[in-house]
Protein backbone atom coordinates (compact mmCIF):
# COMPACT_ATOMS: atom_id res chain seq x y z
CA UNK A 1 18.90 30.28 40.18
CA UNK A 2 19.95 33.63 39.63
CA UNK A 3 22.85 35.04 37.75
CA UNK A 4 22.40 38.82 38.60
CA UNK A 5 19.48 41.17 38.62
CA UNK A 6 16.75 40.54 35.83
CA UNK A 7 18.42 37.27 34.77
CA UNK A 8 17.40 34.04 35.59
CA UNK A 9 18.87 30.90 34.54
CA UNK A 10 18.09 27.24 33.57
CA UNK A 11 19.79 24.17 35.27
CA UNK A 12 23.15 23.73 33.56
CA UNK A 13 23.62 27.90 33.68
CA UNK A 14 24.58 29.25 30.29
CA UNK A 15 21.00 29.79 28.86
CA UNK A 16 18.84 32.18 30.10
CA UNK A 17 15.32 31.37 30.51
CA UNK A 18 14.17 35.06 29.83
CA UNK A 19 16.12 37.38 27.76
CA UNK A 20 17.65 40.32 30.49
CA UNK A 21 15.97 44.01 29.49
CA UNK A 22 17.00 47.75 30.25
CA UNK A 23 14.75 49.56 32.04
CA UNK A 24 15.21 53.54 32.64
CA UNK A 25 15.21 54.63 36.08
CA UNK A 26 14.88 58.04 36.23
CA UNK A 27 15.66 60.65 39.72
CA UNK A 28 13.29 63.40 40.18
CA UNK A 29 13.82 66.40 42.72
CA UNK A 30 10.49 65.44 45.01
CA UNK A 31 8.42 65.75 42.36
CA UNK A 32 8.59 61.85 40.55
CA UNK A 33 4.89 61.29 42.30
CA UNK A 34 3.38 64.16 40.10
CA UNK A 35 5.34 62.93 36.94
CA UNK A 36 4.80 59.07 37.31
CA UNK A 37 0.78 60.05 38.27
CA UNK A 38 1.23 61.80 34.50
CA UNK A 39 2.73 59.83 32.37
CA UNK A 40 0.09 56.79 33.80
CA UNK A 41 -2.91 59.21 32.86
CA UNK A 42 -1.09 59.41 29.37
CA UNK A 43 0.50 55.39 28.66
CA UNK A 44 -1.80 53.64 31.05
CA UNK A 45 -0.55 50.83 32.43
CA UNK A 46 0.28 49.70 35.55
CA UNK A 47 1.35 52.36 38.29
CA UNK A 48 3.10 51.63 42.06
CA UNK A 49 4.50 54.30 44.01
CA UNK A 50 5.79 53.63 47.43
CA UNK A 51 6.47 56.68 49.48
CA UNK A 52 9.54 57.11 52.00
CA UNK A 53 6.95 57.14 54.42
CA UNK A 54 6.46 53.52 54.08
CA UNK A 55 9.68 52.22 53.88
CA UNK A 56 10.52 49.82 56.84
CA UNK A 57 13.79 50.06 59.13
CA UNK A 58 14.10 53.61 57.71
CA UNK A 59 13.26 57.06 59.92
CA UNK A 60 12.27 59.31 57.37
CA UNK A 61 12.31 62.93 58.15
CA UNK A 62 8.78 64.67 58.07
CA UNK A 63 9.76 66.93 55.51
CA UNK A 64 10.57 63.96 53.06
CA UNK A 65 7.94 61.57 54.10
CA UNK A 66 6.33 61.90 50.65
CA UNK A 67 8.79 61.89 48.66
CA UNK A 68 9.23 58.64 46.17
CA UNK A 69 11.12 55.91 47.42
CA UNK A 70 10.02 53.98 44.15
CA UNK A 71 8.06 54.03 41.23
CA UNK A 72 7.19 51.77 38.83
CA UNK A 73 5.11 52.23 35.56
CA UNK A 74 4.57 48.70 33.62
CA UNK A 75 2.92 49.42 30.10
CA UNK A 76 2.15 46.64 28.04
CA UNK A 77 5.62 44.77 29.49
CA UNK A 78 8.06 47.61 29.80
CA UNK A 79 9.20 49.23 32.51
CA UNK A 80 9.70 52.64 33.38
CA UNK A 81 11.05 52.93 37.13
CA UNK A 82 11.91 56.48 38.82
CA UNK A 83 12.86 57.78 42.85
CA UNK A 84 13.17 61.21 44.20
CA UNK A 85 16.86 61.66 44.50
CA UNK A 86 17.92 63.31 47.94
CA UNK A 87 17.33 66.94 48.42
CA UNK A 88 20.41 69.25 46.96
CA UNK A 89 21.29 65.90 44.75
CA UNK A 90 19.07 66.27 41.58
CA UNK A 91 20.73 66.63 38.22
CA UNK A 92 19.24 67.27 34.97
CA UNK A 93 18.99 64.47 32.67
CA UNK A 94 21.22 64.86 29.74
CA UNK A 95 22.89 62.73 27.17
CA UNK A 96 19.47 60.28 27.29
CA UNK A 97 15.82 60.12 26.01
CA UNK A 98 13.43 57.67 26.75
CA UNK A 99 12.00 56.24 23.85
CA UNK A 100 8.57 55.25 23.41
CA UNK A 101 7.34 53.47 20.29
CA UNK A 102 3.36 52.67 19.38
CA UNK A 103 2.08 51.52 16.27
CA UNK A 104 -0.70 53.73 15.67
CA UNK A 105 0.56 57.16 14.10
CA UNK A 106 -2.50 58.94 15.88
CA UNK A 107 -1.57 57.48 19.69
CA UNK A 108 2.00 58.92 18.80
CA UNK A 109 0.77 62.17 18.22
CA UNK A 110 -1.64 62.39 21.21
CA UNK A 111 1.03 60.77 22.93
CA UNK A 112 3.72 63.49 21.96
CA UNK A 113 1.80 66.55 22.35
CA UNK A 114 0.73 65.59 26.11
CA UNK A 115 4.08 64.66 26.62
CA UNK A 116 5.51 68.11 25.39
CA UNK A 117 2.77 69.97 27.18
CA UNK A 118 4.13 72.15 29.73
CA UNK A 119 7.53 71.22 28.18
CA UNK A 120 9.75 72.08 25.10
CA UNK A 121 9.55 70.55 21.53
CA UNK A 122 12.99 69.84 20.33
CA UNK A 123 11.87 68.05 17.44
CA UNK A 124 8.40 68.24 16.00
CA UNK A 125 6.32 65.25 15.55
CA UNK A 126 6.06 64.02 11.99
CA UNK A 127 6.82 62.00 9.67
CA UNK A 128 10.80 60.75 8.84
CA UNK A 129 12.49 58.47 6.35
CA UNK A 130 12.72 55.82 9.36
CA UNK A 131 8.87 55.82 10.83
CA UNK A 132 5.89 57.25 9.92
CA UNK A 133 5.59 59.20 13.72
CA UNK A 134 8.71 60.69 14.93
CA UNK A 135 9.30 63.58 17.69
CA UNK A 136 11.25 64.66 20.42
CA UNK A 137 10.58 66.81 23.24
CA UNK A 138 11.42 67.17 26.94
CA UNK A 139 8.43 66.92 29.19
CA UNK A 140 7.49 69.37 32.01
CA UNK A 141 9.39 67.46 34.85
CA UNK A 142 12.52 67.83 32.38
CA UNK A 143 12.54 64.22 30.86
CA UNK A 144 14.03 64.16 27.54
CA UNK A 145 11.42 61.79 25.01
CA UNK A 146 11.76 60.25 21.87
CA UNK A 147 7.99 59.12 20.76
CA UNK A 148 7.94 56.63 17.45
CA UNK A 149 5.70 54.68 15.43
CA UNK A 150 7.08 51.15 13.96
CA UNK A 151 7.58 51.22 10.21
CA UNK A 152 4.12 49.25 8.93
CA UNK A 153 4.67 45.68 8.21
């Protein structure tokens, strides 16, 4: 039984069975194939892209028959989801960063600097009074990130 998308819930339906989650979905301007292909060479994870060329019930014109329909990158549970957004519709992302936290200072630096490359640094990586790993920077595509490394135990 189903109480709205992401939610699922048990027989008498007040308890959820799985806790609900945010997940970004992010609009690209015909390029989200190119940034979802990059940020799976950096997280890993899983990657699906399904291209507006293979959308059923849909005629697709040529020119935007590869563009992204949907994309989906799963790592290690999360999920970061993304589309191209319409030609002449694209806005910049502002007001939001996607956060992504490791627990390895080291992966948060590799993580960060191929992340900022071809992009801006707003905030070096480094160490803060809150994590051991903290930096900010807006990718190449123009994604805002915030990349962060758990306090140790």
């Amino acid at each position: 039984m189903s109480s709205g998308p992401g939610r699922r819930l048990n027989g008498n339906d007040t308890t959820p069975e799985e806790p609900m989650g945010f997940h970004p979905y992010l609009n690209f301007d015909g390029n989200c194939r190119e940034a979802f292909t990059r940020y799976h060479e950096i997280l890993g994870g899983d990657l699906v892209i399904l291209p507006m060329s293979e959308v059923p019930d849909i005629e697709v014109p040529p020119e935007h028959a590869d563009r992204v329909m949907h994309a989906a990158l799963t790592v290690d549970g999360d999920v970061l989801m993304a589309s191209d957004v319409p030609p002449g519709e694209h806005v910049t992302a502002s007001g939001i960063y996607v956060n992504y936290t490791v627990a390895d200072p080291a992966e948060a630096e590799r993580v960060f600097k191929e992340l900022a490359d071809g992009g801006a640094i707003i905030m070096p990586i480094g160490p803060t009074f809150w994590s051991p790993m903290f930096g900010m920077c807006t990718d190449r595509f123009g994604i805002p990130w915030m990349v962060n490394t758990d306090q140790p135990q």
